[in-house]
N, C-alpha and C. Protein backbone atom coordinates (compact mmCIF):
# COMPACT_ATOMS: atom_id res chain seq x y z
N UNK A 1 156.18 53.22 22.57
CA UNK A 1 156.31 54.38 23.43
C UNK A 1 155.00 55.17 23.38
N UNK A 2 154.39 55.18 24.38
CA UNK A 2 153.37 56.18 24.67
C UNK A 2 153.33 57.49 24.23
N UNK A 3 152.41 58.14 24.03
CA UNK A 3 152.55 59.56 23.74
C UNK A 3 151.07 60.35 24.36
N UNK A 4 150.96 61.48 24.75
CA UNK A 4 150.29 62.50 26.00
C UNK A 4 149.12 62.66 24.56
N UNK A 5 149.73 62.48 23.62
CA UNK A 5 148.12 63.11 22.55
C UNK A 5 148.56 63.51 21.02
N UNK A 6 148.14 63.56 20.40
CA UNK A 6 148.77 63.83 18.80
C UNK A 6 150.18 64.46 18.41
N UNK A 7 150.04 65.59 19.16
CA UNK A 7 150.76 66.81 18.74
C UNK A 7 152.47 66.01 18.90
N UNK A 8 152.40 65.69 20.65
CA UNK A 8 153.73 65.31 20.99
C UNK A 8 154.04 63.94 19.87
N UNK A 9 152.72 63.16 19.09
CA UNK A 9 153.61 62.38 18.37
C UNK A 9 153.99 62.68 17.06
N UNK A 10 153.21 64.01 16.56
CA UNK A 10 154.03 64.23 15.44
C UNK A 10 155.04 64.73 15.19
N UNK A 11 155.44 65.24 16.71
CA UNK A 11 156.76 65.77 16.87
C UNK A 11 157.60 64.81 16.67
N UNK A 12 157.46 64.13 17.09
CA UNK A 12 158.64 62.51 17.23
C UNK A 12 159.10 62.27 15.83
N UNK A 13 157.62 62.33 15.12
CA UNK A 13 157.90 61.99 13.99
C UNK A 13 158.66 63.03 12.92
N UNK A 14 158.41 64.39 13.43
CA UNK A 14 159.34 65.22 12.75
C UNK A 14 160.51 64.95 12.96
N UNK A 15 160.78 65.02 14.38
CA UNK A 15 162.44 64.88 14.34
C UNK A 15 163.42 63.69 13.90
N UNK A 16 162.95 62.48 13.88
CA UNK A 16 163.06 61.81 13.06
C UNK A 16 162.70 61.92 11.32
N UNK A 17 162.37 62.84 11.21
CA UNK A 17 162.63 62.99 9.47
C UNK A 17 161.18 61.96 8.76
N UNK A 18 160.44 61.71 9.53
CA UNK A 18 159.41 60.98 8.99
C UNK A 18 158.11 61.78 8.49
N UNK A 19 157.92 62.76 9.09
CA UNK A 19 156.76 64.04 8.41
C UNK A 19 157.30 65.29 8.17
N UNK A 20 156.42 65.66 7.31
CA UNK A 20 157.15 66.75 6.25
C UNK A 20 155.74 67.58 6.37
N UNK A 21 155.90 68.64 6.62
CA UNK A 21 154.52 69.78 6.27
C UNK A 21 154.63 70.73 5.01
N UNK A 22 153.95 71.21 4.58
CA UNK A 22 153.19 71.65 3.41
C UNK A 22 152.46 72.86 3.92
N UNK A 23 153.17 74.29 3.93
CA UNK A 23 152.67 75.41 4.20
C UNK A 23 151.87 76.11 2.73
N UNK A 24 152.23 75.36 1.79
CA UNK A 24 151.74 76.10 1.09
C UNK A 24 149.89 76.00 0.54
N UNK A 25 149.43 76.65 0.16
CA UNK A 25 147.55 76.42 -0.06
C UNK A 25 147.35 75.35 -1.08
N UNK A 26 147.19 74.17 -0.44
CA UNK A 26 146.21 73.34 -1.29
C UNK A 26 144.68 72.73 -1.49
N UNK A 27 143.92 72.60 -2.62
CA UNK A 27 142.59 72.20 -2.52
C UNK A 27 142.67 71.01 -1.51
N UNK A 28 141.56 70.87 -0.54
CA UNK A 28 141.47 69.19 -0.43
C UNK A 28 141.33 68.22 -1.39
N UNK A 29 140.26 68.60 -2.28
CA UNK A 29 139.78 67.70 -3.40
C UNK A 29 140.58 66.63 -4.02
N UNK A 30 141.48 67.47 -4.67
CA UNK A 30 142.59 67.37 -6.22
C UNK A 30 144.26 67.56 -5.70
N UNK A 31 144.67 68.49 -4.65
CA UNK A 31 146.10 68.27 -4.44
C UNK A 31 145.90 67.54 -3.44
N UNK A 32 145.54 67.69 -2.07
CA UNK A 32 146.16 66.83 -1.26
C UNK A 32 146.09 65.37 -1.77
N UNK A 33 145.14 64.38 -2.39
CA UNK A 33 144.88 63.22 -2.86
C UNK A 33 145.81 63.16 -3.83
N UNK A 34 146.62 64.13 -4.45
CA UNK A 34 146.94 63.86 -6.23
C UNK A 34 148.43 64.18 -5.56
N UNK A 35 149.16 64.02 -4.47
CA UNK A 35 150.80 64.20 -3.93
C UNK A 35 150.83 63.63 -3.23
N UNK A 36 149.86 62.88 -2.17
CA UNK A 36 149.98 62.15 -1.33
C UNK A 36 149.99 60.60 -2.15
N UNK A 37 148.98 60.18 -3.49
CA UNK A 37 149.04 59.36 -4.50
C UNK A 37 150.21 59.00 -4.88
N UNK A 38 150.99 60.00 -5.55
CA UNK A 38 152.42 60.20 -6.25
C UNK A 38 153.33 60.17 -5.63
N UNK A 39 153.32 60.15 -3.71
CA UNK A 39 153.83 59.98 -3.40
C UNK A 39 154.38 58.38 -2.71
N UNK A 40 152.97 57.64 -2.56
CA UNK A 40 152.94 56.66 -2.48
C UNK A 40 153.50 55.35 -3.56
N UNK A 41 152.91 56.05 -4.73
CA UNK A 41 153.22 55.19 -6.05
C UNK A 41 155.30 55.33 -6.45
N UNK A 42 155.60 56.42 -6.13
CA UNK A 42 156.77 56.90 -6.32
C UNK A 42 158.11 56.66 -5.73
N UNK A 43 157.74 56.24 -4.36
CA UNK A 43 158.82 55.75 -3.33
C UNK A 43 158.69 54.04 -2.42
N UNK A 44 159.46 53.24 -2.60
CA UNK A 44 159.17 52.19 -2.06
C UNK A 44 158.76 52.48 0.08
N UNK A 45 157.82 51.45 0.17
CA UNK A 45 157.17 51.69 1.79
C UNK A 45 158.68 52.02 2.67
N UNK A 46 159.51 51.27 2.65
CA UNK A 46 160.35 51.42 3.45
C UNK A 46 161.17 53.53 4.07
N UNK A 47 160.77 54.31 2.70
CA UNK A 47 161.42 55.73 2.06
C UNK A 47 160.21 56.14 2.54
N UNK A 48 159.04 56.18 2.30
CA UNK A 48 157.88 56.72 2.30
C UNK A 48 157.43 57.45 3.65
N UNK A 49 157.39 58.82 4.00
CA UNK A 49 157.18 59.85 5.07
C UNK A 49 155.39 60.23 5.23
N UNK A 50 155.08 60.60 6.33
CA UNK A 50 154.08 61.52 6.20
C UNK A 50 153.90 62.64 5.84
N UNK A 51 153.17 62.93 5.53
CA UNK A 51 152.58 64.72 5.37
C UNK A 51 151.54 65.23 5.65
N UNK A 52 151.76 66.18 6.04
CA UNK A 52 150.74 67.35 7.08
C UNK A 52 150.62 68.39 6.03
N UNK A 53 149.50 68.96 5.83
CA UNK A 53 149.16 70.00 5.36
C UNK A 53 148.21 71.09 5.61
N UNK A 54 149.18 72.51 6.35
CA UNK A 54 148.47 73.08 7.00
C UNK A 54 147.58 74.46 6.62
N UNK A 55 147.43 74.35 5.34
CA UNK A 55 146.71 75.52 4.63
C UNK A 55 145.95 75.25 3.73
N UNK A 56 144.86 74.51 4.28
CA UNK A 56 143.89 73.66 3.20
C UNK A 56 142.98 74.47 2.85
N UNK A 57 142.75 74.64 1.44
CA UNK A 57 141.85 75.76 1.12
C UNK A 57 140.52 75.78 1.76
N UNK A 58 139.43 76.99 1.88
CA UNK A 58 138.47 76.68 2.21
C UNK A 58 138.11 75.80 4.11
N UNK A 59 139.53 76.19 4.42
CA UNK A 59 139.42 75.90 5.89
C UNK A 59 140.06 76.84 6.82
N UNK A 60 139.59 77.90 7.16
CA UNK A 60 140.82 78.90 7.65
C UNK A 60 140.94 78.29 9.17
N UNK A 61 141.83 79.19 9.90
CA UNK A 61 142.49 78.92 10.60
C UNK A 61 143.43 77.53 10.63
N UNK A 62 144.21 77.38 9.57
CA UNK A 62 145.19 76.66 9.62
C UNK A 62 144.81 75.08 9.94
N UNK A 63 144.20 74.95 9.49
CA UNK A 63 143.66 73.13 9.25
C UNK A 63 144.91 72.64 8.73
N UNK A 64 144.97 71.56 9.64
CA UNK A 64 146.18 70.61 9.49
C UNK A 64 145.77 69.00 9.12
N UNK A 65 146.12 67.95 8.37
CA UNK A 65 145.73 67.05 7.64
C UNK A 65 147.14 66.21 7.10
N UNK A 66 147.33 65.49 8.23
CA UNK A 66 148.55 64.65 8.36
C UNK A 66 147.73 63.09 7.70
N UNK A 67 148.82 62.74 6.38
CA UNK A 67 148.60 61.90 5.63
C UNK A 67 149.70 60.62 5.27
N UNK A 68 148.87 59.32 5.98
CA UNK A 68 150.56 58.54 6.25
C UNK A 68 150.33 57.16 5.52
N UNK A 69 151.12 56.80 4.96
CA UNK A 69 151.73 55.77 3.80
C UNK A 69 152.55 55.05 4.42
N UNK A 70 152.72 54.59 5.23
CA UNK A 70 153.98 53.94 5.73
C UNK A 70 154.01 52.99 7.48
N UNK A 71 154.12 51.46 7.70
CA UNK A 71 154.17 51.15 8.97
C UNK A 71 155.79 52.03 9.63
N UNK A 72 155.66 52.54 10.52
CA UNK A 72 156.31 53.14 11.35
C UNK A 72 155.93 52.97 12.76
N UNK A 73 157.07 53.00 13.64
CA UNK A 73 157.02 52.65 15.07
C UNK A 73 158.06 53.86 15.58
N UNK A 74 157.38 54.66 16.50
CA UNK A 74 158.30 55.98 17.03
C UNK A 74 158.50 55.42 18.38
């Protein structure tokens, strides 16, 4: 299924329960790499979601950084 440009496909993927966002402030460095890791190592591919994270330190205005582990077809 086609999609018009990012946004409308991460919607898809929200509503389907496949991405998860992360309002809260993380480094790029050390958290986003060190939960997106643990998250990979932690859940077999089949369980395994994306994540977006939209309060990356040191990037204002709401930098978003969708991080995906998983073959999926929306």
């Amino acid at each position: 299924m086609p999609y018009d440009g990012l946004r409308p496909y991460l919607d898809a993927l929200e509503k389907k329960n496949l991405l998860k966002w992360v309002d809260r402030e993380v480094d790029r460095d050390w958290e986003i790499g060190t939960v997106t890791r643990m998250m990979f190592r932690a859940m077999p591919e089949e369980r395994r979601i994306g994540l977006g994270f939209r309060n990356i330190k040191g990037f204002p205005g709401g930098a978003s950084s969708p991080a995906w582990w998983r073959r999926h077809s929306t």
